[in-house]
C-alpha atoms as a PDB file:
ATOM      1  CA  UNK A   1      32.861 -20.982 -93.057  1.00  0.00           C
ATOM      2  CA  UNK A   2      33.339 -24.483 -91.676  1.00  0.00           C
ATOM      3  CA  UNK A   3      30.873 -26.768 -90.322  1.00  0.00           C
ATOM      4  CA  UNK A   4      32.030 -28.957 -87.104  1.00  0.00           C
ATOM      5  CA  UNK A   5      29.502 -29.810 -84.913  1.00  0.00           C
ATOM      6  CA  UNK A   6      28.654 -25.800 -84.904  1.00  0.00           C
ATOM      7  CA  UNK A   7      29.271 -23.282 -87.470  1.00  0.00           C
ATOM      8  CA  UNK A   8      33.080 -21.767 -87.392  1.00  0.00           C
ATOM      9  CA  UNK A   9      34.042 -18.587 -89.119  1.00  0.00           C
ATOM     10  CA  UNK A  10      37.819 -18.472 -90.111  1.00  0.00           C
ATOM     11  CA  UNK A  11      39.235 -15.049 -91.232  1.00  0.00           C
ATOM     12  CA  UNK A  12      42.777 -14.007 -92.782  1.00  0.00           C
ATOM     13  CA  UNK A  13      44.206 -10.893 -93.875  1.00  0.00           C
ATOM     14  CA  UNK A  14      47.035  -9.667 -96.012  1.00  0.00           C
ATOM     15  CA  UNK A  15      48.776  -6.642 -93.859  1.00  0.00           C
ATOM     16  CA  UNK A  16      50.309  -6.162 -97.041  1.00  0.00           C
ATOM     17  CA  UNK A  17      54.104  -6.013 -95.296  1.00  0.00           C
ATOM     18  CA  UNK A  18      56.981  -8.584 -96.255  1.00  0.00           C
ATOM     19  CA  UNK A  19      57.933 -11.086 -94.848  1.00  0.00           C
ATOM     20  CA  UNK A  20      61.466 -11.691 -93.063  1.00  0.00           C
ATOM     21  CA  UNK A  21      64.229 -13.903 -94.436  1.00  0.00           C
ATOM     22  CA  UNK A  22      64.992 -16.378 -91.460  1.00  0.00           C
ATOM     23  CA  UNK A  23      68.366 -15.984 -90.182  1.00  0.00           C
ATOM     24  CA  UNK A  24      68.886 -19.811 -89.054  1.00  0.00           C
ATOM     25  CA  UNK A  25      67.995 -23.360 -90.090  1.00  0.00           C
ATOM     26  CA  UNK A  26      65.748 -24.647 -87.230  1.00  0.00           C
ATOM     27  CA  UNK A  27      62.194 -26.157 -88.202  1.00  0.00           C
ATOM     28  CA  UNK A  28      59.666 -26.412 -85.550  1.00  0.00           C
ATOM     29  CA  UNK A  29      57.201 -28.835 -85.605  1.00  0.00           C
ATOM     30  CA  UNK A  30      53.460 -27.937 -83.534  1.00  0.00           C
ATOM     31  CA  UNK A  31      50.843 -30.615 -82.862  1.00  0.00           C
ATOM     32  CA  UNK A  32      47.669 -29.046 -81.557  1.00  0.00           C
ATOM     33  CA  UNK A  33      45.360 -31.468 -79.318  1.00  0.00           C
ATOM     34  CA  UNK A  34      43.240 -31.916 -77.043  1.00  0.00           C
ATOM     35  CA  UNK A  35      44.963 -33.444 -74.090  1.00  0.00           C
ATOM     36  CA  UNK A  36      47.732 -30.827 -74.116  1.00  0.00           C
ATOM     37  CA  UNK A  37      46.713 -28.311 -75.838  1.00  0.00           C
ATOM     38  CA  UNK A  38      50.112 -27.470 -77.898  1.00  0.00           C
ATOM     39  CA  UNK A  39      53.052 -29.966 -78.389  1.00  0.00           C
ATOM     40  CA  UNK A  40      56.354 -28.225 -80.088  1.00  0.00           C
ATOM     41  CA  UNK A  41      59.682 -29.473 -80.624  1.00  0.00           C
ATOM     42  CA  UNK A  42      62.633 -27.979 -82.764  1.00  0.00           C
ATOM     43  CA  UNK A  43      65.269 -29.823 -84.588  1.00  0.00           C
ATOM     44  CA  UNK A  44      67.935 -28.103 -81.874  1.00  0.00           C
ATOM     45  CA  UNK A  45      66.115 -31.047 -79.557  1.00  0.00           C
ATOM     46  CA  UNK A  46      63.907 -28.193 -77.816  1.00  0.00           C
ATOM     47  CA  UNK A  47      60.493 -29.413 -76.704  1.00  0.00           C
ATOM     48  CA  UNK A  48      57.345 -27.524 -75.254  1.00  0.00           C
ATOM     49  CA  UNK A  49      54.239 -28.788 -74.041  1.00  0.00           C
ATOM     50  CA  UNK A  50      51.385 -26.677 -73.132  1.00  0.00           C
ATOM     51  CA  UNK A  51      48.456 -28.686 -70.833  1.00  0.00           C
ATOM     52  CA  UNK A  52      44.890 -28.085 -71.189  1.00  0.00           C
ATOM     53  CA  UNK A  53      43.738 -28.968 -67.992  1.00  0.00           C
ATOM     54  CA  UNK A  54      42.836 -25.844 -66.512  1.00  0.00           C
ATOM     55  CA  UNK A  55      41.110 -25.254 -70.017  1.00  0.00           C
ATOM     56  CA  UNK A  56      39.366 -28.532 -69.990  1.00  0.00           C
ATOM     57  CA  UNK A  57      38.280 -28.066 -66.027  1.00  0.00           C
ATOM     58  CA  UNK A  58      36.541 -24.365 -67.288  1.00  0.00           C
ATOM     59  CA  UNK A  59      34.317 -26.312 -70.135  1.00  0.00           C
ATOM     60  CA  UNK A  60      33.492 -29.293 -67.971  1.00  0.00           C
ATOM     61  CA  UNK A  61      32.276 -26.357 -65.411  1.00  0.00           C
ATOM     62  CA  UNK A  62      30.027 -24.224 -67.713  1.00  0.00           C
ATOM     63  CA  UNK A  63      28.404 -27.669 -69.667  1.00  0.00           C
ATOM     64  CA  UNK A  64      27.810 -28.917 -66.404  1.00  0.00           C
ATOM     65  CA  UNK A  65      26.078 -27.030 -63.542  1.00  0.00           C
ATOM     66  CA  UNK A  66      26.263 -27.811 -60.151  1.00  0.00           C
ATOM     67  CA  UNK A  67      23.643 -30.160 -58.522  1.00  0.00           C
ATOM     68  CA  UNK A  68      23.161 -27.800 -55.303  1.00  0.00           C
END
């Protein structure tokens, strides 16, 4: 249990099954924000970015209500 600003609960589990071997050599690198939400890249030069507008836009929504 983790304390920030609210209690979280993290859970893990062992499925008890083996991992793979990886077949190649790439390492990916994932940098969770808050702007955009995931930021990936791969040493092949690949690149991802995930926004979290639409995300953002639902929580601004719900913490604040309308003024009608």
């Amino acid at each position: 249990m983790v304390y920030d600003r609210g209690l979280k609960l993290a859970i893990s589990y062992d499925d008890g099954k083996q991992e793979a071997e990886p077949t190649g050599s790439n390492v990916c690198a994932i940098d969770p924000g808050e702007i955009h939400s995931i930021a990936a890249v791969v040493t092949s030069g690949q690149s991802l970015i995930v926004t979290g507008r639409k995300l953002r836009s639902m929580k601004l929504c719900i913490k604040q209500p309308s003024s009608s």
